[in-house]
Protein backbone atom coordinates (compact mmCIF):
# COMPACT_ATOMS: atom_id res chain seq x y z
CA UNK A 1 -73.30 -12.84 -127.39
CA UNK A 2 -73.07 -9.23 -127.03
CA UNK A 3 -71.23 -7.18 -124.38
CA UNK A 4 -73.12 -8.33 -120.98
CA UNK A 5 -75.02 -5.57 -118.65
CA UNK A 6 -74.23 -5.26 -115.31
CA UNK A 7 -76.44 -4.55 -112.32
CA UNK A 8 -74.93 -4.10 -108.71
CA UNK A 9 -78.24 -4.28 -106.17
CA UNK A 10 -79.13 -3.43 -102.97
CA UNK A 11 -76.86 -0.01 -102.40
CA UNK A 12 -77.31 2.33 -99.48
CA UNK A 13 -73.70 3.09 -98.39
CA UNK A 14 -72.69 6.84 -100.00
CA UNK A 15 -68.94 5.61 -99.65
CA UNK A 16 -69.44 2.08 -101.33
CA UNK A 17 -71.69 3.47 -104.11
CA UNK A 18 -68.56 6.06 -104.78
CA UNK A 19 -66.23 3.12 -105.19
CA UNK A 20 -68.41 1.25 -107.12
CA UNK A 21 -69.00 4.17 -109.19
CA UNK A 22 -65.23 3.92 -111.04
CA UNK A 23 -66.16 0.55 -112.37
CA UNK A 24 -67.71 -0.83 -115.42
CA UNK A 25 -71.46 -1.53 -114.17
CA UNK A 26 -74.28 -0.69 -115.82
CA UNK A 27 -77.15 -0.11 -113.09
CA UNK A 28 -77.01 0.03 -109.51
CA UNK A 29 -80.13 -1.18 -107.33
CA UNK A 30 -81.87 0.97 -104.30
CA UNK A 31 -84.56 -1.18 -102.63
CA UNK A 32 -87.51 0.90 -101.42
CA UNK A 33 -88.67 -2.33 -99.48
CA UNK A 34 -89.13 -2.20 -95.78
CA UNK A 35 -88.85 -5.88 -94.91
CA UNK A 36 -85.77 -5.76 -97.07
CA UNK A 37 -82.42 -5.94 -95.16
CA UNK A 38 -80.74 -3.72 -98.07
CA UNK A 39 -84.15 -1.26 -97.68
CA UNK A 40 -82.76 2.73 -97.87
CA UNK A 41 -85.58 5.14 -97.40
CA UNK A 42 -84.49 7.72 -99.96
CA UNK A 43 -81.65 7.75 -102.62
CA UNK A 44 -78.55 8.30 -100.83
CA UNK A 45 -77.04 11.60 -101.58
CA UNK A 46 -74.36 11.59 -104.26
CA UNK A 47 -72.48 13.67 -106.61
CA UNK A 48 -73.74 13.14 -110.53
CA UNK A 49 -72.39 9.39 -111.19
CA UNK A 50 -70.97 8.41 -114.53
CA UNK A 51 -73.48 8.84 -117.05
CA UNK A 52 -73.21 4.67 -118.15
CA UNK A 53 -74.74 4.21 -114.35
CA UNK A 54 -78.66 4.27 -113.91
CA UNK A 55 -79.86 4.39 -110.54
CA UNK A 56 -82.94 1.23 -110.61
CA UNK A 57 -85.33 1.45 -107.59
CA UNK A 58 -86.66 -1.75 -106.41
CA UNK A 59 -90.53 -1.75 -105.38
CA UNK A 60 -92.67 -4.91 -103.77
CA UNK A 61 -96.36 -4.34 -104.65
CA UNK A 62 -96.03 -0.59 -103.61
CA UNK A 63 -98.54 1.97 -104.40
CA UNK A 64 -97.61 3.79 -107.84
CA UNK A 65 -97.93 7.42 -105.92
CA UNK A 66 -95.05 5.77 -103.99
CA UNK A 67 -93.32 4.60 -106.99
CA UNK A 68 -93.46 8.11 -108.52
CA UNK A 69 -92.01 9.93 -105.86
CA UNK A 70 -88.97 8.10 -106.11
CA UNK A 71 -88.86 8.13 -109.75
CA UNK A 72 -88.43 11.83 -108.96
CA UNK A 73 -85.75 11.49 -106.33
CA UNK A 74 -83.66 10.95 -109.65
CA UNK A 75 -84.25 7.29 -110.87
CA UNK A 76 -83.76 5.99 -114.09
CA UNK A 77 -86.04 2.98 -114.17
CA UNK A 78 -87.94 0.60 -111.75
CA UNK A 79 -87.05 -3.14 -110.80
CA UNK A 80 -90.78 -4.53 -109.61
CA UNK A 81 -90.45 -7.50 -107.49
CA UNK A 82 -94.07 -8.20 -106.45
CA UNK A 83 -97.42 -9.17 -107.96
CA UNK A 84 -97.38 -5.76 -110.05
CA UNK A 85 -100.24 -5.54 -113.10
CA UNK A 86 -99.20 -5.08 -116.47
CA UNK A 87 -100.98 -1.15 -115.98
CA UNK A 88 -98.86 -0.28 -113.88
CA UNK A 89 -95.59 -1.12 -115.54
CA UNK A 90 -97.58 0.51 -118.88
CA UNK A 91 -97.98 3.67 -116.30
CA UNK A 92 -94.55 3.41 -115.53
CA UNK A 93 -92.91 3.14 -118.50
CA UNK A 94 -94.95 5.90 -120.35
CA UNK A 95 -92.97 8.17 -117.49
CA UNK A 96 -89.89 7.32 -119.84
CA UNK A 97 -87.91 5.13 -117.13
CA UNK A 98 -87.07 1.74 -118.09
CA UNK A 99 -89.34 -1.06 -116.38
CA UNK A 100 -87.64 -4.31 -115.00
CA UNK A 101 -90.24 -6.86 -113.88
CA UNK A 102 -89.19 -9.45 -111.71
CA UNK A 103 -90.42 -13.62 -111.37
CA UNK A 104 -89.37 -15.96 -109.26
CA UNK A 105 -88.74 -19.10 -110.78
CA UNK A 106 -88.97 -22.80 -109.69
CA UNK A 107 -89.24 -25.82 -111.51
CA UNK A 108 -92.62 -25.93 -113.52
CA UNK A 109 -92.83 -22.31 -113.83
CA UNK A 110 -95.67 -21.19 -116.18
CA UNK A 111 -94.07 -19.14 -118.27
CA UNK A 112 -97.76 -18.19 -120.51
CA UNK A 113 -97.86 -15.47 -117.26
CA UNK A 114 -95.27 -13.57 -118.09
CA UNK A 115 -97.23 -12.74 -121.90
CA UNK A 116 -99.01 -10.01 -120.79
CA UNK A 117 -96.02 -7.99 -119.57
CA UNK A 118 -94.10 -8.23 -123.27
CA UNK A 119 -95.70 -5.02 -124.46
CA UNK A 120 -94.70 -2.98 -121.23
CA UNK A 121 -91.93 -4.04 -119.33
CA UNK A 122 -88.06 -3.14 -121.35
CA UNK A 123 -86.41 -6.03 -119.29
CA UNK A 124 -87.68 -9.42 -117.09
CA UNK A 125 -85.48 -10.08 -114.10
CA UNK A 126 -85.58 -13.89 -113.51
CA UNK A 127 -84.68 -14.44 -109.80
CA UNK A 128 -85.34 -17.56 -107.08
CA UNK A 129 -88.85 -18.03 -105.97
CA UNK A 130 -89.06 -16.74 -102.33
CA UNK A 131 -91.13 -15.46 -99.97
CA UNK A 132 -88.47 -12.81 -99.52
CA UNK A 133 -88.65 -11.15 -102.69
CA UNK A 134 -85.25 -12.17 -103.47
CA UNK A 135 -82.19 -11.53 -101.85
CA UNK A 136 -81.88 -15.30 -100.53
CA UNK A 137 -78.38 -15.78 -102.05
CA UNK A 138 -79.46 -19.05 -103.33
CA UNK A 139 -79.57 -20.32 -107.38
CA UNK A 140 -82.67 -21.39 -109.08
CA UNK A 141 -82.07 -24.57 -111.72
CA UNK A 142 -80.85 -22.36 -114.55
CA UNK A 143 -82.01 -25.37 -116.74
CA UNK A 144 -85.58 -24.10 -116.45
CA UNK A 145 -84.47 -21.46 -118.28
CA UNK A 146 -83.79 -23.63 -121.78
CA UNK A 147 -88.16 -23.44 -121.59
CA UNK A 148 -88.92 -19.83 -121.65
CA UNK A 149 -90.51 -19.05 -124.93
CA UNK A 150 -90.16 -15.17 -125.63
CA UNK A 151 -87.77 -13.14 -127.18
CA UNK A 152 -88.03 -10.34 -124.65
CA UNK A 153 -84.12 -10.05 -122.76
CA UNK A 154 -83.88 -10.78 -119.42
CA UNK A 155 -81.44 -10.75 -116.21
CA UNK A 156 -80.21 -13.15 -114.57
CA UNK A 157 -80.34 -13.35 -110.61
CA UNK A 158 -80.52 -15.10 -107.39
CA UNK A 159 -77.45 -16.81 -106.16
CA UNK A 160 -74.82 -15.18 -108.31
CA UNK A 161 -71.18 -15.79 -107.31
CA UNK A 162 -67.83 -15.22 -108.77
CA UNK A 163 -67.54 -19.10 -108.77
CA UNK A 164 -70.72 -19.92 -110.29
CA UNK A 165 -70.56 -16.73 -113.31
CA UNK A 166 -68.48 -18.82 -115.45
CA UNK A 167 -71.88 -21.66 -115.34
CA UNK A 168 -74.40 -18.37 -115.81
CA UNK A 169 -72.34 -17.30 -118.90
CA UNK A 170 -71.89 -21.07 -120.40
CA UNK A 171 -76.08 -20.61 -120.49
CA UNK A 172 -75.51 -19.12 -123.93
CA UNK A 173 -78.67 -17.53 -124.14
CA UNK A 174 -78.58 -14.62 -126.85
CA UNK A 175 -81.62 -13.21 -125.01
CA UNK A 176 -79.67 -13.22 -121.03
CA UNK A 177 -78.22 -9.92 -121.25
CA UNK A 178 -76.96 -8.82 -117.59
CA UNK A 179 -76.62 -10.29 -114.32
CA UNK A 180 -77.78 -8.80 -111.09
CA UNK A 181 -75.43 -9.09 -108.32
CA UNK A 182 -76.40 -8.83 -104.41
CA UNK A 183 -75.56 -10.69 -101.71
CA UNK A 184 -72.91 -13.04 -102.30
CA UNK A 185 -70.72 -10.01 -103.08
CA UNK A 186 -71.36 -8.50 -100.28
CA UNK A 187 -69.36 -7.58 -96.80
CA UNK A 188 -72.92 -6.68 -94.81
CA UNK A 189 -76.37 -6.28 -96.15
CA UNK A 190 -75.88 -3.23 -98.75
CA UNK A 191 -72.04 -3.13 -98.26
CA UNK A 192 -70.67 -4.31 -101.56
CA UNK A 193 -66.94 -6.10 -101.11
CA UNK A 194 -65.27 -4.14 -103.96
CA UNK A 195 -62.65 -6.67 -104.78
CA UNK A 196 -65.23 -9.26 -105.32
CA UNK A 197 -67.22 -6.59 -107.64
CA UNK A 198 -64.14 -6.21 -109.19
CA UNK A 199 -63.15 -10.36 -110.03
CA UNK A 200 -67.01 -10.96 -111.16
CA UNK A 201 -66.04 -8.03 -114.17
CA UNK A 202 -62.83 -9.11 -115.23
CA UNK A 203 -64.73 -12.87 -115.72
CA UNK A 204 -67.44 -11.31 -117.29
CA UNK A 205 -65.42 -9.66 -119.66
CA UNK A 206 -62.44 -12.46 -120.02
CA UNK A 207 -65.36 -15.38 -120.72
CA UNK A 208 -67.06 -12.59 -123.47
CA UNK A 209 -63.53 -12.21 -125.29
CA UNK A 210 -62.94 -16.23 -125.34
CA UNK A 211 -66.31 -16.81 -126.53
């Protein structure tokens, strides 16, 4: 399996993202969603991060002028959470930032509705089914997964902890290529506990080299 991508979601804290900032992640998450806990109104201001760290905004069915302005706050691609049409993620991703489009799974999923996004989305993001949008800190049945027909790479969310990685990585799923971690490595709703940031890499990357 190659290396695994990281992505660290739902940042707002200037200080936190600056710590977080010295580690070996790939993508850190801004939600632009209001009913979110972990919503920030604008990009937090920051000095130029490392240039393996894209800044991913996270939309619910928001309108694409909205969507656009933050792409020109300074993001590099756009995590879409809600029941956004394939145009728009075409729209998007002729801007030239990279297009996440997120499902939330449960058991019996149809996975025929994700075939219209192949064409314009770079990445899915398969996350629990909620009426929240995610962030519920809880695990789908990572079984369901063994189903999903496409070859188009995907992340893996909802419910991530450092004692459940080890089971997310045993998936062995040449097509999983990152995990998106939120809440359960968190000390408050968008502050990150860096230690536990820190342990979920060094499994990552011990569980990659005994593979």
């Amino acid at each position: 399996m190659a290396a695994l991508q990281v992505k660290v979601c739902g940042m707002r804290d200037s200080s936190n993202i600056r710590e977080l900032s010295v580690l070996p992640v790939d993508y850190l998450g801004f939600i632009f969603y209001a009913k979110s806990p972990r919503f920030t109104e604008n990009l937090p201001l920051l000095p130029d991060l490392p240039p393996n760290i894209q800044k991913i905004g996270v939309f619910v069915n928001a309108t694409e002028a909205y969507i656009l302005d933050k792409i020109a706050e300074g993001l590099d691609g756009v995590q879409l959470h809600g029941n956004e049409s394939p145009s728009l993620c075409a729209a998007l991703q002729q801007k030239g930032v990279k297009v996440f489009k997120a499902f939330g799974i449960e058991r019996g999923f149809d996975w025929e509705t994700l075939s219209a996004y192949l064409s314009v989305v770079d990445y899915f993001l398969f996350d629990t089914k909620s009426n929240e949008h995610g962030g519920t800190g809880q695990r789908f049945d990572w079984q369901t997964l063994a189903s999903y027909p496409f070859e188009k790479p995907y992340f893996l969310s909802g419910g991530l902890s450092n004692e459940n990685i080890q089971d997310a990585l045993a998936i062995g799923d040449q097509r999983l290529i990152g995990l998106d971690l939120n809440s359960r490595f968190e000390i408050a709703p968008a502050l990150k506990d860096i230690s536990k940031i820190t342990n979920a890499l060094k499994i990552i990357k011990d569980e990659q080299i005994s593979s």
